[in-house]
C-alpha atoms as a PDB file:
ATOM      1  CA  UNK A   1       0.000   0.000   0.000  1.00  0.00           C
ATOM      2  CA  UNK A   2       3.014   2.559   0.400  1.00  0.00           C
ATOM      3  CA  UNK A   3       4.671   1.798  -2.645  1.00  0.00           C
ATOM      4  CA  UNK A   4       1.608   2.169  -3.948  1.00  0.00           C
ATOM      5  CA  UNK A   5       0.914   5.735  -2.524  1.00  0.00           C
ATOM      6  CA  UNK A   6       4.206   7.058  -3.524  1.00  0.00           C
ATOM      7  CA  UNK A   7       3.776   5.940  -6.933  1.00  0.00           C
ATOM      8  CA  UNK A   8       0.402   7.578  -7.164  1.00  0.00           C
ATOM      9  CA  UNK A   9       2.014  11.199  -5.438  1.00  0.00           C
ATOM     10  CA  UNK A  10       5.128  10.940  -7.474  1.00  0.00           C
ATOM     11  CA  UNK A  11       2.750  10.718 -10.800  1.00  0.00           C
ATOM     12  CA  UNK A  12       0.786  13.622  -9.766  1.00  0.00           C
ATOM     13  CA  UNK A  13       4.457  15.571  -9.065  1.00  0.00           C
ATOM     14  CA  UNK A  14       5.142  14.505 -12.996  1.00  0.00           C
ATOM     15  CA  UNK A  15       2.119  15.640 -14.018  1.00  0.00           C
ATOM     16  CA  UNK A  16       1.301  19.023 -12.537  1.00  0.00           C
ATOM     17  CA  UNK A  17       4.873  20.408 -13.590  1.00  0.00           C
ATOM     18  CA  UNK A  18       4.925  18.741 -17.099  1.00  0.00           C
ATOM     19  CA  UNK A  19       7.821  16.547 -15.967  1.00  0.00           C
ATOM     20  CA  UNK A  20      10.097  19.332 -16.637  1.00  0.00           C
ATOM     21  CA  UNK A  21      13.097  20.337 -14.502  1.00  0.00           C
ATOM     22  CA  UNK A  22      15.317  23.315 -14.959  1.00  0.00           C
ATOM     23  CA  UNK A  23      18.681  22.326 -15.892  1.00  0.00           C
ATOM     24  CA  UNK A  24      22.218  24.026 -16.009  1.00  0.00           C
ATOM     25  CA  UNK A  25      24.752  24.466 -18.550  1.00  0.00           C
ATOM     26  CA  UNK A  26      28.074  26.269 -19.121  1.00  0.00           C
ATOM     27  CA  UNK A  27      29.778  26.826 -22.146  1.00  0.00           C
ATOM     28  CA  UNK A  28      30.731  29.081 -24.407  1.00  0.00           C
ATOM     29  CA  UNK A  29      28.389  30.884 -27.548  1.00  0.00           C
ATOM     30  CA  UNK A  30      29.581  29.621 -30.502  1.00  0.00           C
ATOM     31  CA  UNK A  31      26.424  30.882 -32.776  1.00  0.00           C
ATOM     32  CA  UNK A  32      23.496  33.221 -32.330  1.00  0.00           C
ATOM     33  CA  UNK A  33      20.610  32.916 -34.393  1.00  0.00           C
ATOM     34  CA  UNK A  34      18.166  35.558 -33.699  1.00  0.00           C
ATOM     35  CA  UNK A  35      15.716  35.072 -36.466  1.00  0.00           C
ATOM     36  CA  UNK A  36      15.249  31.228 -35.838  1.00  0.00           C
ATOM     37  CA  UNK A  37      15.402  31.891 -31.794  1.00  0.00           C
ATOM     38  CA  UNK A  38      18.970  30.167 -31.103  1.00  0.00           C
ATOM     39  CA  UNK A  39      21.784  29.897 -29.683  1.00  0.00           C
ATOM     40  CA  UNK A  40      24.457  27.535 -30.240  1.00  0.00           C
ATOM     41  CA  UNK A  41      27.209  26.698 -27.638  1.00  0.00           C
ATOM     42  CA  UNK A  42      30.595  25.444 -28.544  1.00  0.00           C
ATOM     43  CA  UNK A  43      29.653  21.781 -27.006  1.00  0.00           C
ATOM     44  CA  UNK A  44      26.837  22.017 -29.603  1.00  0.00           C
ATOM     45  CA  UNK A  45      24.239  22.296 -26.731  1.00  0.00           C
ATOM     46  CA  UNK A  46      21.066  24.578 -29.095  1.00  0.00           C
ATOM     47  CA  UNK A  47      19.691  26.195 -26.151  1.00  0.00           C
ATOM     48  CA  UNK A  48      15.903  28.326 -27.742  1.00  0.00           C
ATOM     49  CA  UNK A  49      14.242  31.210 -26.215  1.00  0.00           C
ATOM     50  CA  UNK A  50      10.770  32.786 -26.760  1.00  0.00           C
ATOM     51  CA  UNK A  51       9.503  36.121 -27.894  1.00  0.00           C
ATOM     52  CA  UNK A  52       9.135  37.150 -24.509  1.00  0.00           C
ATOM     53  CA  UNK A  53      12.812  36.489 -23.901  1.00  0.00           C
ATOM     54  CA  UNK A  54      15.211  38.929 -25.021  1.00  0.00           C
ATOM     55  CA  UNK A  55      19.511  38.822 -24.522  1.00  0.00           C
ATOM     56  CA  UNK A  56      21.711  40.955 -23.339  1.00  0.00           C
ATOM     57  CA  UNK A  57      23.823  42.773 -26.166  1.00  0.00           C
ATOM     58  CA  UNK A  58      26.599  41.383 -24.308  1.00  0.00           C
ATOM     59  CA  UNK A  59      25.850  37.985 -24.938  1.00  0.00           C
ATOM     60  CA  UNK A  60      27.621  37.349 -28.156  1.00  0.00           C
ATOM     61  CA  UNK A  61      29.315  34.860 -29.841  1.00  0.00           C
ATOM     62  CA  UNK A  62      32.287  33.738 -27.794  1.00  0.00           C
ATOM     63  CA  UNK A  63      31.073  35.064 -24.344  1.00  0.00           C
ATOM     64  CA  UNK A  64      31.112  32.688 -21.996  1.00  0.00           C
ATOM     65  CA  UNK A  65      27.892  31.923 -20.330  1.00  0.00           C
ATOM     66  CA  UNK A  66      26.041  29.803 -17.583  1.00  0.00           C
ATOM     67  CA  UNK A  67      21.944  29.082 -18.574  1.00  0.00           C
ATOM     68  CA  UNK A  68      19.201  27.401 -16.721  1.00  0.00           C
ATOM     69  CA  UNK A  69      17.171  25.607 -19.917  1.00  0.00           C
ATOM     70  CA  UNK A  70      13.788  23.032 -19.434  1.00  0.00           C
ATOM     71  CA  UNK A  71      13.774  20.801 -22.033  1.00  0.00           C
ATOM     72  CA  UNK A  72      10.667  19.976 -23.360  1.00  0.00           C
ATOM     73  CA  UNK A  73       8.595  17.449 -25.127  1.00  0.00           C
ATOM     74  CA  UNK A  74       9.109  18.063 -28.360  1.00  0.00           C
ATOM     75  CA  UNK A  75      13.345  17.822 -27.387  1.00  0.00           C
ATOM     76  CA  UNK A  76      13.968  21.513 -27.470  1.00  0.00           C
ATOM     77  CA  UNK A  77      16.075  23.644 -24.388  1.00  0.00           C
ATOM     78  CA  UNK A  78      14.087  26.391 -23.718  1.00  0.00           C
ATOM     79  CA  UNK A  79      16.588  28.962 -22.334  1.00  0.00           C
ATOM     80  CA  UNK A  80      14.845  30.228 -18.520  1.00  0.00           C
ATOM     81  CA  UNK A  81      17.654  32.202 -17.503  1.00  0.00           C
ATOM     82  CA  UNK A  82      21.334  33.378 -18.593  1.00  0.00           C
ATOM     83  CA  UNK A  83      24.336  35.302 -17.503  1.00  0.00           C
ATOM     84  CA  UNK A  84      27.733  35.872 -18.217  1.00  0.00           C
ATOM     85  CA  UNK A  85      30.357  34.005 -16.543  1.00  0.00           C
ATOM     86  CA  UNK A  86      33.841  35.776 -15.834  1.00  0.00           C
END
């Protein structure tokens, strides 16, 4: 009966959040693509952002950056959150 209560909380966790965790990566730009919404970092990580999402003029190919991304269910990073690292 506990497993079985877990099971059913940890599937309503899942569920009300989409199954999506922010993640972290560091690297450094290697591309920006601001028609198509992307950025490319040198490890080939595509991290996306939305129209709502706009980056600093400093962040420019060969800056070196740190960005919180959720990936979602169609496989994209959808960049959350980015800064410069020094």
């Amino acid at each position: 009966m506990k497993r079985v209560v877990i099971a059913v909380v940890l599937a309503l966790f899942v569920a009300m959040t989409g199954g999506a965790w922010a993640q972290d990566v560091q690297g450094t730009v290697k591309v920006i693509e601001v028609k198509e919404r992307v950025m490319t970092l040198d490890d080939g990580t595509k991290l996306f952002w939305t129209e709502t999402h706009t980056l600093a003029p400093e962040i420019k190919a060969g800056a070196k950056v740190k960005a919180s991304y959720e990936a979602q269910s169609d496989g994209k990073l959808v960049l959350k959150k980015i800064e410069i690292v020094k």
